[in-house]
Structures are given as C-alpha cells and as structure tokens.
C-alpha atoms as a PDB file:
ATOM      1  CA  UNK A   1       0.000   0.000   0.000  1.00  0.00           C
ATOM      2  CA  UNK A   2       3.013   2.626   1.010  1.00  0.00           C
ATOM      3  CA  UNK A   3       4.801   1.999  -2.262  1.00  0.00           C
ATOM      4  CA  UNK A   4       1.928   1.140  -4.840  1.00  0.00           C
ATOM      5  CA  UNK A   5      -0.476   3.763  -3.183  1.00  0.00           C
ATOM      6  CA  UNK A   6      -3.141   1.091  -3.844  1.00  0.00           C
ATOM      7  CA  UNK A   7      -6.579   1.879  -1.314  1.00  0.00           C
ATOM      8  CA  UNK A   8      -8.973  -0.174  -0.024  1.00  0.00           C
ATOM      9  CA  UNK A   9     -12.364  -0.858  -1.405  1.00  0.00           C
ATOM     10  CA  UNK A  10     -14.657  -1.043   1.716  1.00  0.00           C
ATOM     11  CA  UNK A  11     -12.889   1.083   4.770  1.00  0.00           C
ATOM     12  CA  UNK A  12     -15.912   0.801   6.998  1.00  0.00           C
ATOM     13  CA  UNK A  13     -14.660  -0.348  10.109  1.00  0.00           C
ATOM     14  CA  UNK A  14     -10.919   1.062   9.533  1.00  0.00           C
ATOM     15  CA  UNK A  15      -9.138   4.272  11.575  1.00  0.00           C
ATOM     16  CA  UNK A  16      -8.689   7.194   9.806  1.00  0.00           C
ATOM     17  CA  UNK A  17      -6.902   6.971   6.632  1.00  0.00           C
ATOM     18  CA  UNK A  18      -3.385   9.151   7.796  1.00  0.00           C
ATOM     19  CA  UNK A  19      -3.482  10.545   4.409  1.00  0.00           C
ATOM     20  CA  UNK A  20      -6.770  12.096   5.066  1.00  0.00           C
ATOM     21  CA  UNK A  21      -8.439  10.555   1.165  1.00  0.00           C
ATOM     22  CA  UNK A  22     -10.807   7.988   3.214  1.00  0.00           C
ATOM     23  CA  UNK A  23      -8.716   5.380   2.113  1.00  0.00           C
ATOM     24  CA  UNK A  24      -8.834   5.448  -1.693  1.00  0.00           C
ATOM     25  CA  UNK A  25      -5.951   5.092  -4.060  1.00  0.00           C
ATOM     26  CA  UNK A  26      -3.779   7.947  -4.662  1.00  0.00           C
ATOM     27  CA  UNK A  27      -2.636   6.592  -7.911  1.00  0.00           C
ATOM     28  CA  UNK A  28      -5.117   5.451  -9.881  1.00  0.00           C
ATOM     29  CA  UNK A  29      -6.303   2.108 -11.306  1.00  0.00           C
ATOM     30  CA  UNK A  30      -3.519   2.254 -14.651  1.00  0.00           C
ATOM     31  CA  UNK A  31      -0.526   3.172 -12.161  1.00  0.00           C
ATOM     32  CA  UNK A  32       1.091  -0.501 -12.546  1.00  0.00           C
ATOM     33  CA  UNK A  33       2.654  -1.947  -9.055  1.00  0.00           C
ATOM     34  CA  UNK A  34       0.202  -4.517  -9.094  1.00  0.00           C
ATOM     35  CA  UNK A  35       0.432  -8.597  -9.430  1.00  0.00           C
ATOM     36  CA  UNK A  36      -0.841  -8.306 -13.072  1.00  0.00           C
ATOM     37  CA  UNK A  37       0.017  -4.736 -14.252  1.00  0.00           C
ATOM     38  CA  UNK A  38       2.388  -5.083 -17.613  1.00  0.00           C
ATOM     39  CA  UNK A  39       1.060  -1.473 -19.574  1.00  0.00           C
ATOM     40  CA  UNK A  40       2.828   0.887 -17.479  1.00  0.00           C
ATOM     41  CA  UNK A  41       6.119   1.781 -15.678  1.00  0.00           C
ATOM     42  CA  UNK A  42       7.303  -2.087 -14.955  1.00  0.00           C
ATOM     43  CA  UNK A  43       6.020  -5.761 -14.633  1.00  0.00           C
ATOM     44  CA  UNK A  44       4.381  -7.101 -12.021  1.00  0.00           C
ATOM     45  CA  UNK A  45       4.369  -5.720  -8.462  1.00  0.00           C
ATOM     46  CA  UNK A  46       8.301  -5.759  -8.563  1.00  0.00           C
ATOM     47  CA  UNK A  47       7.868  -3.509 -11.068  1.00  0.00           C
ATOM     48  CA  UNK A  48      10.156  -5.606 -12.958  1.00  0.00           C
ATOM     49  CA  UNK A  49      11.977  -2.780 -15.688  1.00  0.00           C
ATOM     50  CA  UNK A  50      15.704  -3.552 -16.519  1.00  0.00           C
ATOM     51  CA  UNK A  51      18.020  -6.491 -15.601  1.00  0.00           C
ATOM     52  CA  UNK A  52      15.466  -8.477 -13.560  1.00  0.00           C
ATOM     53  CA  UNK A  53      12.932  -7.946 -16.523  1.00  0.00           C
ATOM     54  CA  UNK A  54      15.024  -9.709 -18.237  1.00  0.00           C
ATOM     55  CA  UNK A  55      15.728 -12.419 -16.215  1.00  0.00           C
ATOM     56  CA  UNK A  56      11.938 -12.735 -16.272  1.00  0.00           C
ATOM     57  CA  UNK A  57      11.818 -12.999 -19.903  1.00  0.00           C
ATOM     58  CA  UNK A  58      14.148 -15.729 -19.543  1.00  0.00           C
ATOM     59  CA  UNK A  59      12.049 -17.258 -17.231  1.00  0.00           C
ATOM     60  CA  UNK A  60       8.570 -17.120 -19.261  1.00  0.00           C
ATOM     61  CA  UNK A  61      10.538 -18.035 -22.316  1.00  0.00           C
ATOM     62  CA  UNK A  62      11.534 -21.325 -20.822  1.00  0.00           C
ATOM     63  CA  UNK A  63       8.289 -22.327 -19.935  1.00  0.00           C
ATOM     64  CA  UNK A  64       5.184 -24.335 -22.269  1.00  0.00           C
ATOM     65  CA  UNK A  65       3.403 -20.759 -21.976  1.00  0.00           C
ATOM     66  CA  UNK A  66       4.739 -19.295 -25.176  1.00  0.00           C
ATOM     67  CA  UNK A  67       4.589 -21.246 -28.374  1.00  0.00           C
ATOM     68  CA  UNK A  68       8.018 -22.379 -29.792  1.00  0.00           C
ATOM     69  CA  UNK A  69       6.956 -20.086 -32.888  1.00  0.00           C
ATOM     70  CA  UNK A  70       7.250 -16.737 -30.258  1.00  0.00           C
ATOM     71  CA  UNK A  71      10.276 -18.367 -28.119  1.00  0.00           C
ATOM     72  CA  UNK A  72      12.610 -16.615 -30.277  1.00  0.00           C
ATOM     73  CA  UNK A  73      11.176 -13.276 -30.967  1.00  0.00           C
ATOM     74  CA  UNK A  74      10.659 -12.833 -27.264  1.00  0.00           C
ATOM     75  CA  UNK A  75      14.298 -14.185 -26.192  1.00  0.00           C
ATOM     76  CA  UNK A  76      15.767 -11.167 -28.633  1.00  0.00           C
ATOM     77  CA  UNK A  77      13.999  -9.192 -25.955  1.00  0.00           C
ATOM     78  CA  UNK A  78      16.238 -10.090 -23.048  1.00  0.00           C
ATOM     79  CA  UNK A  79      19.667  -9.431 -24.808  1.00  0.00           C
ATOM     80  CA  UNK A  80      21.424  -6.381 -23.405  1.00  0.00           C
ATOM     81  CA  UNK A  81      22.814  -5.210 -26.714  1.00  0.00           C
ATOM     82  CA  UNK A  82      19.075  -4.538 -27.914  1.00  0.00           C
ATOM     83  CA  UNK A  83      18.950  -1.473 -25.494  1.00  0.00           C
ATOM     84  CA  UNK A  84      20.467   1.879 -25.041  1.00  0.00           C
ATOM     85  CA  UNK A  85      22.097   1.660 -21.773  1.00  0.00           C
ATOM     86  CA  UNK A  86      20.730   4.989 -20.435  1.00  0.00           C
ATOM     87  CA  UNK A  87      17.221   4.320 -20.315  1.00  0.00           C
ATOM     88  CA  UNK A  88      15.281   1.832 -18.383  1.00  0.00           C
ATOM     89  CA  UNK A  89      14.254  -1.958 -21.074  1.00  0.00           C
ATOM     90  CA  UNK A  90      10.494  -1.729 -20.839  1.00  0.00           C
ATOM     91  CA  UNK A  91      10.086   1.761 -21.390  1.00  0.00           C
ATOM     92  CA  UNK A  92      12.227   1.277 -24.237  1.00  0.00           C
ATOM     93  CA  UNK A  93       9.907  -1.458 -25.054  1.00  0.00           C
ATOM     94  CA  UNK A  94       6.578   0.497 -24.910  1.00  0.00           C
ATOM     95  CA  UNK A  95       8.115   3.598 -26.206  1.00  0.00           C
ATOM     96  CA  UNK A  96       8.226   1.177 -29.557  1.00  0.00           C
ATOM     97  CA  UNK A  97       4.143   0.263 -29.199  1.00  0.00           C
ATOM     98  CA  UNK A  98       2.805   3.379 -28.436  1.00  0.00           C
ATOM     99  CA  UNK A  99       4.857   5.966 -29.970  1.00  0.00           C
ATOM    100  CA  UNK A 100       4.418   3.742 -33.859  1.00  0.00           C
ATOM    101  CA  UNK A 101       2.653   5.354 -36.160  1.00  0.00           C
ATOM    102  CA  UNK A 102       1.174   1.787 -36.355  1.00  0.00           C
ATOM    103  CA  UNK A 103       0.103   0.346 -33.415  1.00  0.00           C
ATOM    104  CA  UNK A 104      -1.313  -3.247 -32.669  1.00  0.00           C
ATOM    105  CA  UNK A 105      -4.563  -2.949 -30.869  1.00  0.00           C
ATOM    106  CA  UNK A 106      -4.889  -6.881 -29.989  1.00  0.00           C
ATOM    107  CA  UNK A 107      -2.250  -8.995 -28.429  1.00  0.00           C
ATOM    108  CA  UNK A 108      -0.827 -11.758 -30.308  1.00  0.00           C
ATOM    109  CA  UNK A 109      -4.355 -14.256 -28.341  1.00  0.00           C
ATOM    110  CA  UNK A 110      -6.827 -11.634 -29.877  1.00  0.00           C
ATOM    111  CA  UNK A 111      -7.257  -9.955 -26.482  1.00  0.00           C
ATOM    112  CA  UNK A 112      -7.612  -6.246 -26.491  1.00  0.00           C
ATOM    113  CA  UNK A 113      -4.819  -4.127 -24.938  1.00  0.00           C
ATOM    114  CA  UNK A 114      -6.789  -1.502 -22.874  1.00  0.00           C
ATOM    115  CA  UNK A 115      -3.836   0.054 -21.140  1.00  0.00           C
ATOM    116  CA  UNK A 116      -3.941   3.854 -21.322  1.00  0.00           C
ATOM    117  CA  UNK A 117      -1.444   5.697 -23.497  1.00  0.00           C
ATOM    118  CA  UNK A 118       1.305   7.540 -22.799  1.00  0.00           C
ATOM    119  CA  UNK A 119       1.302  10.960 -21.275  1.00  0.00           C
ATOM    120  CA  UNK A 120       3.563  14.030 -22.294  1.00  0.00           C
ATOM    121  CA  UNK A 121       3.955  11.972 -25.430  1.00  0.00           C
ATOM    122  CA  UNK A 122       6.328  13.591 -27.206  1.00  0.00           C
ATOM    123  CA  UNK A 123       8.874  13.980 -24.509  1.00  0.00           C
ATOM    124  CA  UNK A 124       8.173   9.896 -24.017  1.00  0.00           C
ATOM    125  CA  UNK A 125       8.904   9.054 -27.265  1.00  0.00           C
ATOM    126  CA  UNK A 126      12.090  11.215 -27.332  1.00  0.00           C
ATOM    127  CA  UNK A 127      13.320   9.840 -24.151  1.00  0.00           C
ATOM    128  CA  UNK A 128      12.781   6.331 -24.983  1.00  0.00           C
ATOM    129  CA  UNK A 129      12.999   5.503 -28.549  1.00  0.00           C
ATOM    130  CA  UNK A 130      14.940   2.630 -29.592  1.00  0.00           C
ATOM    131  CA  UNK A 131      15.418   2.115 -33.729  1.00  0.00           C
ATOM    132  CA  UNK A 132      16.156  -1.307 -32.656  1.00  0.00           C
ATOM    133  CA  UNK A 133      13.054  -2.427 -31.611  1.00  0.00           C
ATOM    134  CA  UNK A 134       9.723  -2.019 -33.571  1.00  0.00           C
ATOM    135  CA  UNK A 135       6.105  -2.047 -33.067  1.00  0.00           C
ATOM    136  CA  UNK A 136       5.847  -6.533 -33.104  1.00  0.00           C
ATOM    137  CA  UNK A 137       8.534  -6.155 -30.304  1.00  0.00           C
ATOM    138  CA  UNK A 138       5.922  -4.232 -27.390  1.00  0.00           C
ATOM    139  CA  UNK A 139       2.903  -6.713 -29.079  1.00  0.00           C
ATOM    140  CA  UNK A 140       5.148 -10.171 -28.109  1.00  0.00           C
ATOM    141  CA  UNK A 141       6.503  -8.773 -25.268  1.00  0.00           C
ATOM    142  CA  UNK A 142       2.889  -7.862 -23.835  1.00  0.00           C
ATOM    143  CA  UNK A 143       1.354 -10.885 -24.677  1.00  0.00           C
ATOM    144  CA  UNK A 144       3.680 -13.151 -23.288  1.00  0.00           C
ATOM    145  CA  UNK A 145       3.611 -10.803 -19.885  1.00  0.00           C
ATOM    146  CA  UNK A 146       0.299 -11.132 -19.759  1.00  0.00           C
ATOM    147  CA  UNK A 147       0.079 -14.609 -19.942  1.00  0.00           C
ATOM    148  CA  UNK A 148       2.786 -15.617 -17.571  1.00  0.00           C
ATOM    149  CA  UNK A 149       1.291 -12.799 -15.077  1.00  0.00           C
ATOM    150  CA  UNK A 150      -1.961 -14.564 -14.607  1.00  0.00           C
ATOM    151  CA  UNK A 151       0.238 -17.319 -13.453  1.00  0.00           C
ATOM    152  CA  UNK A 152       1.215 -18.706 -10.016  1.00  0.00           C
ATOM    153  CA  UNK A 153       4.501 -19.045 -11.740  1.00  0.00           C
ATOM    154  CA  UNK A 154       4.733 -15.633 -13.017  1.00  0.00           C
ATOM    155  CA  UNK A 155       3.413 -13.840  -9.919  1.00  0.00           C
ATOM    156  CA  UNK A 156       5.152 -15.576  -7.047  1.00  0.00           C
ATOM    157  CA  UNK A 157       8.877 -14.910  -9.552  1.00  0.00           C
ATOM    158  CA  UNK A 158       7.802 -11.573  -9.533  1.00  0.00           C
ATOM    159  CA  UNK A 159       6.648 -11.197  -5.754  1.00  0.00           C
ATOM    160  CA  UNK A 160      10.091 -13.260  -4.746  1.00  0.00           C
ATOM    161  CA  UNK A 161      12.217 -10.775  -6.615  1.00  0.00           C
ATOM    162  CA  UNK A 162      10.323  -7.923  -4.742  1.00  0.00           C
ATOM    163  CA  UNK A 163      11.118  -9.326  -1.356  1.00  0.00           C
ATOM    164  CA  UNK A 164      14.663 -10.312  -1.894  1.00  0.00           C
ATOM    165  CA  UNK A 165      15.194  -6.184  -3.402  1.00  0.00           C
ATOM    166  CA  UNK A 166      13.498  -4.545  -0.532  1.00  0.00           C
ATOM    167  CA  UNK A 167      11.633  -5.940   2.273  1.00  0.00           C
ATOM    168  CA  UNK A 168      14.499  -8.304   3.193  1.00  0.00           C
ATOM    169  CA  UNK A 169      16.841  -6.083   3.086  1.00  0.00           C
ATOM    170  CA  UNK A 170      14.695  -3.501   4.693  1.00  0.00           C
ATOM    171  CA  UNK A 171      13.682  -6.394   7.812  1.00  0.00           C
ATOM    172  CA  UNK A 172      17.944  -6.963   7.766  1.00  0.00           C
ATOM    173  CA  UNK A 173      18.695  -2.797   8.569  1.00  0.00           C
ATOM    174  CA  UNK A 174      16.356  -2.507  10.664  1.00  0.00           C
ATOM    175  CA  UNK A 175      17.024  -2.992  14.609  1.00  0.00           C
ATOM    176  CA  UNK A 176      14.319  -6.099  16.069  1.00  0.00           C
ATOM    177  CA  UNK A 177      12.457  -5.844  19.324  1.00  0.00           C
ATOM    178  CA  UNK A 178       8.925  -3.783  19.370  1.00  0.00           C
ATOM    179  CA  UNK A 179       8.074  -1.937  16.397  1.00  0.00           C
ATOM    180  CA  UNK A 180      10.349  -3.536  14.019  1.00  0.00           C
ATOM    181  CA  UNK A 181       7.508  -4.617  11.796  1.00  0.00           C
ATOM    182  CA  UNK A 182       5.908  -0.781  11.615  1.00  0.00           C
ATOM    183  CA  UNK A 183       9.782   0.929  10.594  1.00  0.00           C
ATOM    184  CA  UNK A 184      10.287  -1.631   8.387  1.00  0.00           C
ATOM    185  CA  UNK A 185       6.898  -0.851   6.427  1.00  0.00           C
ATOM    186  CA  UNK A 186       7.918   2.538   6.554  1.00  0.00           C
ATOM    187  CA  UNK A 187      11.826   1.849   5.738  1.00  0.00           C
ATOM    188  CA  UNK A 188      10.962  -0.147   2.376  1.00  0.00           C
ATOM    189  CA  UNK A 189       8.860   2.605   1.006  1.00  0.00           C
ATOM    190  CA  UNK A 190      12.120   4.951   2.005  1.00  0.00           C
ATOM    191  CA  UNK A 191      14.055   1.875  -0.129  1.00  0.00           C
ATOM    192  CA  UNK A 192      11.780   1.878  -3.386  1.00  0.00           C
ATOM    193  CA  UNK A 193      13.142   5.426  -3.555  1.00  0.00           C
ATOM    194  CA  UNK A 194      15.943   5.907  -2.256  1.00  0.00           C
ATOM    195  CA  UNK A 195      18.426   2.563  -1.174  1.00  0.00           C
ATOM    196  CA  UNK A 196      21.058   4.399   0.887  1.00  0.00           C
ATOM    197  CA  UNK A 197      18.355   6.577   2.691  1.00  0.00           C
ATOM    198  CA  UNK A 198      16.846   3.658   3.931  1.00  0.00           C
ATOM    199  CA  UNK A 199      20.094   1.953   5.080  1.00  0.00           C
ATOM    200  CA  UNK A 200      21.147   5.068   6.925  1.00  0.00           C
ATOM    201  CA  UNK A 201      17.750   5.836   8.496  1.00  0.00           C
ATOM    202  CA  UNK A 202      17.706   3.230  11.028  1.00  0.00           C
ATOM    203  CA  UNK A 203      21.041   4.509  12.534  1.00  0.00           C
ATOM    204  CA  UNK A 204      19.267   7.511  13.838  1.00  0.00           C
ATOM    205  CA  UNK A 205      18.400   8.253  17.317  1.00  0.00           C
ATOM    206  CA  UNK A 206      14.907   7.082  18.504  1.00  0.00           C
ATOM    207  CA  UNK A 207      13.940   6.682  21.747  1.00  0.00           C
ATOM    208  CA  UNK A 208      10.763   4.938  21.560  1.00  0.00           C
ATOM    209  CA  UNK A 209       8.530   2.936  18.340  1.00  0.00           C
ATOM    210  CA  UNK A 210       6.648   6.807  17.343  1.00  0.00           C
ATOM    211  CA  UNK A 211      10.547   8.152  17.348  1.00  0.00           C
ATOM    212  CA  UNK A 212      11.393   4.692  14.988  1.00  0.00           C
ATOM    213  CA  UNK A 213       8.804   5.673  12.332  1.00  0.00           C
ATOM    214  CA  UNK A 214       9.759   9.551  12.813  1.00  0.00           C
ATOM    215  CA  UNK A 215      13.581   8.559  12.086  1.00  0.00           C
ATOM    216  CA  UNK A 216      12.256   6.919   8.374  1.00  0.00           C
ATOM    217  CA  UNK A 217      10.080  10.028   7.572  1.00  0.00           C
ATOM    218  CA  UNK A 218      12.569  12.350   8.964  1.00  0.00           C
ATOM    219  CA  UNK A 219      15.644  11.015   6.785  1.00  0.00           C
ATOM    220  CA  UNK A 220      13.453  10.774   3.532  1.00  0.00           C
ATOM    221  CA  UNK A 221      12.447  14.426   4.058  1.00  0.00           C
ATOM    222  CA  UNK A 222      16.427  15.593   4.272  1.00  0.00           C
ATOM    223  CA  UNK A 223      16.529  13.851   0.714  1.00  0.00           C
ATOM    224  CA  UNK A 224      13.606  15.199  -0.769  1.00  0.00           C
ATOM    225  CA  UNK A 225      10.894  17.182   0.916  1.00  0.00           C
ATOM    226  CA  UNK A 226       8.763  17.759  -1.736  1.00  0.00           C
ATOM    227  CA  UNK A 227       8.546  13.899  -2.106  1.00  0.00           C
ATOM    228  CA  UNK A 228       7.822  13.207   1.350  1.00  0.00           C
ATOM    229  CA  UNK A 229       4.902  16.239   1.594  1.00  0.00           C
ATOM    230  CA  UNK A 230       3.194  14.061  -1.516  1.00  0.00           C
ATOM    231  CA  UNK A 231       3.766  10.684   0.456  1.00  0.00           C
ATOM    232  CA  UNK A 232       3.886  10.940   3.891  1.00  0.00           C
ATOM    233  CA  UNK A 233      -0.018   9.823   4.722  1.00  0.00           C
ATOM    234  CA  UNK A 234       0.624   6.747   2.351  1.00  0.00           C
ATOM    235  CA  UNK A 235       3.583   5.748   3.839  1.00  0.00           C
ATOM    236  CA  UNK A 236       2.024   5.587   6.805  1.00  0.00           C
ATOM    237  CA  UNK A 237      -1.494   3.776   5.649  1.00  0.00           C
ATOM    238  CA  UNK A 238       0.429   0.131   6.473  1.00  0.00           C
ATOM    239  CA  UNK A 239       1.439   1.271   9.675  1.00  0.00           C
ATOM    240  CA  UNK A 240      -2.012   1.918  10.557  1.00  0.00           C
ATOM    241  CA  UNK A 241      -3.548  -1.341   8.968  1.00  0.00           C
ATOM    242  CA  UNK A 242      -1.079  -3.506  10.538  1.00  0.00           C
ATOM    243  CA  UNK A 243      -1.303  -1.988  14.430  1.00  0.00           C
ATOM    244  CA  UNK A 244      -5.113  -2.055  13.359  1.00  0.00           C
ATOM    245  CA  UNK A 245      -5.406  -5.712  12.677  1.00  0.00           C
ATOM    246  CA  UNK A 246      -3.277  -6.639  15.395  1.00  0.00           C
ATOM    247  CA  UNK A 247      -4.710  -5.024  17.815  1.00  0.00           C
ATOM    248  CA  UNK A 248      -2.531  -2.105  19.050  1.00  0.00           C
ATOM    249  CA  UNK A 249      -3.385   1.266  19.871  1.00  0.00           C
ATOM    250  CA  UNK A 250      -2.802   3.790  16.844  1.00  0.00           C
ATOM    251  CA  UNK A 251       0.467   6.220  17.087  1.00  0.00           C
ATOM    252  CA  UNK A 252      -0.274   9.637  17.658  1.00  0.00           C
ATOM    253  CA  UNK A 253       2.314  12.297  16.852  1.00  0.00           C
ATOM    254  CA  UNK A 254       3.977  11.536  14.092  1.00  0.00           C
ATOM    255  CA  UNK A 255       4.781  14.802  12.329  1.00  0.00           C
ATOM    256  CA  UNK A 256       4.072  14.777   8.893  1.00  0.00           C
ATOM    257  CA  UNK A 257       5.455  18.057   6.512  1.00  0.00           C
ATOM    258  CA  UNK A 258       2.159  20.202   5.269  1.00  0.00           C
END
C-alpha cells in the first residue's frame, strides 16, 4: 500500500486513513505496481523494468506458456545489446508500441490491450525511442507478460524478486524488538526510492517505536521534501492497517510536513 499507493475498497470499520483521502488510491487504477500490471512503468508488483525484466523474460521463455513459434522473438527481448544503456528496457519497449505510427490494438491471443497511453507523449517518445526495436517487439513482449502474469509461476517470480530487493533487506537494517515490523513498512517505502536513505535511516536516534517511524520520515524528508509532503499519509497507511489488525493502539504524533 506505502509503495503502490493502492486503497482499499470497503474502509468501513478502519481508523482514519493518515493521508486524510478515506482510504482510496492515490494513484489510480492504470498506475502498474500490481500482481498483473504489464502497460505501465514495470512488470508485475516488482515492477520488474531492466536487468530483472530480463531475467523474467528468460524465465517465461523457458516455460510451455509461449509457443516455440514466439520463443525466439521474445528471447531477442532479453539481450542487453538490444537497449540503449541509459534508459530503463520496458520503457524502451513500450516507447516502440505506443509511440508507432502503427500500433497493434490486440495482443498476439486476440485480447484487447486496454492500457492507457502515454502521457507528455512527445517527450516519451524522445526519451525512450529505440530504432532497434519495432512495433511486433511491445505486441510479443505484452502478450507473453500477460500470460505468464496470470500465473502462479509468473506472480510468485515476480513477488520473490520484490522481497529479496526490498523488504528483506529492509527487515535486515532494521534494529528487532517492538516496532520492528511498523519501521520496516515505513523503511521499504524509504528503499523503493531511495536505497542508501533507507540503510542510513535506522542509525538515527529514537527513543521509543513513534521516534522509529519519525527517524524513516525524517531522513526521507532531508533527501527530498517535496517527495515526502506528496507521500507521507501513504507511507504511513500500512502502519495503521497492521497496528489495526493486530490489535494495538494507533500512534499519535507523528509529524508529517504540510
């Protein structure tokens, strides 16, 4: 919830939403970050977009989900030489879909691709175009991420490479004893962003679990302040939701920038 922004549905029964929206996503249903999201920003709810994207393409391509017809067309897809090395693989990818003056409307199984397109398009398709990779290349690789996303396969790869990239390393940094769990929820959102943030936060002073959650917010604020006035509420919805379902009394005090 602190890094996807997702909401929640039904929050009758819930505390107050700390980032004062009732509980509803601050992103948006097409913001990606989810099991099966493969139209925008990344794969998956890793968010899969350069070297472990690849890996994944490996991964699919190895399995009885694509047709030995496709295994080759999507395999180009994972070599590194295919790519400009500044810019991130899948939006290099899309970039060749949706900025074609051709585009495919159906995957490669006939379903319809109902992502929405690209904002600030021009500035997208300048930033990302690749003359190596055409139009068929975003129609293979989305069909073949869709398939292997609705999956067990495909999502628990996915889920497994989130873990081993933030929460464990996150749950590692972290000091145990009471309130472990509610930094580290707070400490992996500080990791999405920023790695070395989140490894240094946890070697600030706090005196008690409130001062442990202040130490996260306060360190991501020294990086970027405007970032933290946009996220601060979110970052602390899974705080809230886990003391909530375990049956803790809420934190008051935590200071968030206005």
């Amino acid at each position: 919830m602190g890094i996807a922004e997702w909401g929640v549905a039904d929050p009758a029964g819930l505390p107050p939403d700390p980032a004062h929206k009732n509980w509803k996503s601050d992103a948006g249903p097409n913001s990606g970050k989810h099991l099966m999201s493969y139209g925008v920003g990344g794969v998956g709810i890793s968010h899969a977009d350069q070297g472990e994207l690849r890996d994944f393409i490996h991964v699919v391509a190895g399995t009885d989900l694509v047709p030995s017809e496709h295994r080759d067309a999507l395999l180009r897809l994972a070599v590194p030489a295919v790519y400009k090395k500044s810019v991130g693989v899948y939006d290099q990818l899309r970039a060749a879909g949706v900025c074609a003056s051709k585009q495919f409307d159906n995957d490669l199984k006939g379903e319809k691709f109902n992502h929405f397109n690209v904002s600030h398009r021009k500035k997208y398709c300048n930033d990302y175009a690749n003359a190596s990779l055409q139009a068929s290349d975003w129609r293979i690789f989305r069909t073949w991420m869709r398939v292997a996303l609705r999956t067990r396969l495909g999502q628990e790869r996915l889920i497994a490479q989130w873990m081993k990239d933030y929460w464990f390393k996150s749950l590692e940094r972290v000091p145990g004893g009471a309130g472990q769990i509610e930094e580290v929820l707070v400490n992996v959102r500080v990791r999405n962003s920023f790695p070395a943030v989140a490894d240094a936060a946890p070697k600030r002073a706090a005196s008690d679990l409130k001062g442990r959650i202040q130490r996260e917010l306060d360190a991501y604020a020294a990086f970027s302040p405007k970032t933290l006035r946009r996220r601060c509420g979110i970052m602390l919805r899974p705080v809230v939701l886990y003391r909530h379902f375990a049956g803790e009394p809420q934190l008051t005090g935590i200071r968030c920038p206005q």
